[in-house]
C-alpha atoms as a PDB file:
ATOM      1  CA  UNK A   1       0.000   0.000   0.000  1.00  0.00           C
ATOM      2  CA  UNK A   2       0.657   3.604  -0.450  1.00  0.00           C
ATOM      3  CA  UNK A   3       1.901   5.776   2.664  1.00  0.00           C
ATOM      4  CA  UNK A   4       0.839   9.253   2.677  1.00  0.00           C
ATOM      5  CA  UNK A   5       2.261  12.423   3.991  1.00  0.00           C
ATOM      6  CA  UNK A   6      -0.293  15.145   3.530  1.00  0.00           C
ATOM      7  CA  UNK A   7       1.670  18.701   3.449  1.00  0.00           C
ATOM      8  CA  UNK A   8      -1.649  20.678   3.228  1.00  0.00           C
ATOM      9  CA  UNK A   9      -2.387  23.967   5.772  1.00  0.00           C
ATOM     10  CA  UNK A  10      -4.228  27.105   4.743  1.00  0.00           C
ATOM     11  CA  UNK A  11      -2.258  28.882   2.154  1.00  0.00           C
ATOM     12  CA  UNK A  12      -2.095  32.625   0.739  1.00  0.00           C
ATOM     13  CA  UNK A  13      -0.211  31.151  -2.281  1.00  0.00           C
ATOM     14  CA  UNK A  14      -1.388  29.566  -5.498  1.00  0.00           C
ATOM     15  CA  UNK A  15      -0.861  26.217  -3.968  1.00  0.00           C
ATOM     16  CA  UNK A  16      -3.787  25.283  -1.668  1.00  0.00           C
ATOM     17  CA  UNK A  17      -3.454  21.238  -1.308  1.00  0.00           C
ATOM     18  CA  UNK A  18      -0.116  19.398  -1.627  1.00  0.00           C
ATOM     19  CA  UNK A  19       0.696  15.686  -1.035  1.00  0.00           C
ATOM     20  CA  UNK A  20       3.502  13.551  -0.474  1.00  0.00           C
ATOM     21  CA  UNK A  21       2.851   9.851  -1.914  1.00  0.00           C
ATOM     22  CA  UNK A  22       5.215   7.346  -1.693  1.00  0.00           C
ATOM     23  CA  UNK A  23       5.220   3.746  -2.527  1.00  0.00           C
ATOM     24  CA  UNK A  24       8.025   0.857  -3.322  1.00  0.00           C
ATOM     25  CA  UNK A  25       6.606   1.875  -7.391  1.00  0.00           C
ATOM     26  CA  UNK A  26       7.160   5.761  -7.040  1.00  0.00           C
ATOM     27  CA  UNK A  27       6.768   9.117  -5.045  1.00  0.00           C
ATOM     28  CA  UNK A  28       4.327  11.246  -6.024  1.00  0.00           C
ATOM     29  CA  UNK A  29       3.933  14.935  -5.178  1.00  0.00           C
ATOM     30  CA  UNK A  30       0.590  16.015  -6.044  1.00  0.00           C
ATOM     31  CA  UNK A  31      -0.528  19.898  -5.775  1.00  0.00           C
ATOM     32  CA  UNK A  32      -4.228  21.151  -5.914  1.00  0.00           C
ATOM     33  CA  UNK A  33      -4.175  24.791  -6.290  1.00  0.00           C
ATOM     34  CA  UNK A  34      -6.784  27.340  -5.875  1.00  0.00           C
ATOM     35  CA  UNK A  35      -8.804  26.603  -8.445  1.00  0.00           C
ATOM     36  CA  UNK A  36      -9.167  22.697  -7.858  1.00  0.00           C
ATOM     37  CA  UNK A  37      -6.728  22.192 -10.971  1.00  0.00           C
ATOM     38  CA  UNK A  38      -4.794  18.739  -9.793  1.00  0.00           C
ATOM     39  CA  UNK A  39      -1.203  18.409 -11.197  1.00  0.00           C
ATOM     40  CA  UNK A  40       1.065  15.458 -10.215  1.00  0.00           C
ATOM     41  CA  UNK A  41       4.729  14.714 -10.507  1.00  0.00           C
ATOM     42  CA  UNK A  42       5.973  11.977 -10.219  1.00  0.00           C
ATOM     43  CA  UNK A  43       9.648  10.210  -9.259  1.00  0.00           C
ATOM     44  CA  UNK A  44      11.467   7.040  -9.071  1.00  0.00           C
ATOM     45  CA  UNK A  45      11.543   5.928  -5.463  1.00  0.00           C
ATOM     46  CA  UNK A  46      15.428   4.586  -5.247  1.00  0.00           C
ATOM     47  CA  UNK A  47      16.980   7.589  -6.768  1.00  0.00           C
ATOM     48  CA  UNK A  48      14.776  10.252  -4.865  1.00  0.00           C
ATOM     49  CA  UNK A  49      16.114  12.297  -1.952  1.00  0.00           C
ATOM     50  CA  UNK A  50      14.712  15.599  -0.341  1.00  0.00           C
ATOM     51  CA  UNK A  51      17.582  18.647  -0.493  1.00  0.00           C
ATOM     52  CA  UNK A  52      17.084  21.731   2.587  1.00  0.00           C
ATOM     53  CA  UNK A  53      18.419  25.006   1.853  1.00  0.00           C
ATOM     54  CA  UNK A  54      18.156  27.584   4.388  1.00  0.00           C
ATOM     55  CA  UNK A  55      19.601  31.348   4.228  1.00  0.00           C
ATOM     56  CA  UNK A  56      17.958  32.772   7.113  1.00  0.00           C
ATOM     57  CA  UNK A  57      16.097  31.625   9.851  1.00  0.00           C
ATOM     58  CA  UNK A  58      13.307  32.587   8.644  1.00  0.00           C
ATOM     59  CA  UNK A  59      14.029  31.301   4.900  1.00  0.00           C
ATOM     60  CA  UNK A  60      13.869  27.439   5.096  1.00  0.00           C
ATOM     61  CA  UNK A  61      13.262  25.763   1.297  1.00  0.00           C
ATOM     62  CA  UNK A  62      13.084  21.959   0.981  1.00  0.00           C
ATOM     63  CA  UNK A  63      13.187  20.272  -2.566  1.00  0.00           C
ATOM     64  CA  UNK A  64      12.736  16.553  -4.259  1.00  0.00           C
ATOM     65  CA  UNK A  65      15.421  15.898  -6.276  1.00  0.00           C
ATOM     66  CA  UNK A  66      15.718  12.916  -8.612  1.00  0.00           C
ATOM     67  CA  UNK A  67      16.990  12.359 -12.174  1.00  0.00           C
ATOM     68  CA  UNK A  68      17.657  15.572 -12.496  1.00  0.00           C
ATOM     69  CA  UNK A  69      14.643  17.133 -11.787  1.00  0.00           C
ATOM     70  CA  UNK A  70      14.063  19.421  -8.766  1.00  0.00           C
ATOM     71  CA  UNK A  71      10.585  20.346  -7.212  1.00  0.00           C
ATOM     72  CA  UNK A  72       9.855  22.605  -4.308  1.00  0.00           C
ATOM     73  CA  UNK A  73       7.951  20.941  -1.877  1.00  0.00           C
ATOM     74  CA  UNK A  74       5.644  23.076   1.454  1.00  0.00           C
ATOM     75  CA  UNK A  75       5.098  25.240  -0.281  1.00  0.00           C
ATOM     76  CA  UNK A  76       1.770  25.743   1.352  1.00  0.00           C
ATOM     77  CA  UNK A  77       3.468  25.509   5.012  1.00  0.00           C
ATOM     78  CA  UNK A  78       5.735  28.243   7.175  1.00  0.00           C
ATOM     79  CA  UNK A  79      10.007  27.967   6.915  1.00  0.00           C
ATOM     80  CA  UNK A  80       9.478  26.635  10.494  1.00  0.00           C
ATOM     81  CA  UNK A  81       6.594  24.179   9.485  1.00  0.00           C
ATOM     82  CA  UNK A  82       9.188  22.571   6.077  1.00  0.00           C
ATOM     83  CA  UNK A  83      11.785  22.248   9.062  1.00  0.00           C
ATOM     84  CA  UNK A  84       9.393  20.241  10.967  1.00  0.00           C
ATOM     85  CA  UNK A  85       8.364  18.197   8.098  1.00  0.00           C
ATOM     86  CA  UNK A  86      12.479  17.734   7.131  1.00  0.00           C
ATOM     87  CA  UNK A  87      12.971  14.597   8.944  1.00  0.00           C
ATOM     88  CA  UNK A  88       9.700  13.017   8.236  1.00  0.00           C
ATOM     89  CA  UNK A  89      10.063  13.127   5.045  1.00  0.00           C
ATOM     90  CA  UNK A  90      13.399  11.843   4.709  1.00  0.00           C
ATOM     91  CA  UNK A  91      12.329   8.891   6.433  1.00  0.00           C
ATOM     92  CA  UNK A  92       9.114   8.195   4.160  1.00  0.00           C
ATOM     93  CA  UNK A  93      11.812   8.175   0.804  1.00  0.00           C
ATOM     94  CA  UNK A  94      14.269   6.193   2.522  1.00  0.00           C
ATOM     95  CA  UNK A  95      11.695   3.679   2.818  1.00  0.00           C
ATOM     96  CA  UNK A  96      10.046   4.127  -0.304  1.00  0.00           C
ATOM     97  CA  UNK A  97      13.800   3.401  -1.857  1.00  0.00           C
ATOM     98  CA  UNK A  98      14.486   0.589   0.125  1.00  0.00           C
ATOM     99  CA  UNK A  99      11.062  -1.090  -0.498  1.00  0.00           C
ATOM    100  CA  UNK A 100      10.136  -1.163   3.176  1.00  0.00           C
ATOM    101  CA  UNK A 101       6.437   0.434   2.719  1.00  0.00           C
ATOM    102  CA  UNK A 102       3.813  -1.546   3.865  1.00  0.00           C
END
């Protein structure tokens, strides 16, 4: 089965609704924004890893990062919210890569 993080708080940005899916198959980050428009990327589970970058302490950015590809991801939550959300989702893709999802 899939494990789910759900990322979504009240928002003043365009993104309203974002998820964090992960399975042994893939992870899939899936954004509803304002408008109810649904748009979905998806990533291989081994090769995906979640990158922090933080300037200030009030400037905390986390990204997926896999073949290439990066995608911001919180962007609906506070800098102090994506470093709460930091080590939970490095463990959901070090599971999803190592096929231990249940």
């Amino acid at each position: 089965g899939a494990l789910a993080l759900a990322l979504h708080l009240f928002s003043r940005s365009q993104v309203e609704q974002e998820w964090l899916r992960a399975s042994s198959t893939g992870i899939e980050l899936v954004r509803v924004d304002g408008r109810g428009r649904t748009h979905v990327d998806s990533f291989p589970p081994v090769w995906t890893r979640v990158e922090a970058r933080s300037r200030s302490e009030t400037d905390f950015q986390l990204e997926l990062v896999a073949s290439g590809r990066r995608r911001p991801i919180g962007l609906c939550l506070t800098a102090e919210e994506r470093r709460e959300i930091h080590p939970h989702v490095q463990r959901l893709l070090a599971k999803a890569g190592s096929r231990q999802l249940t």
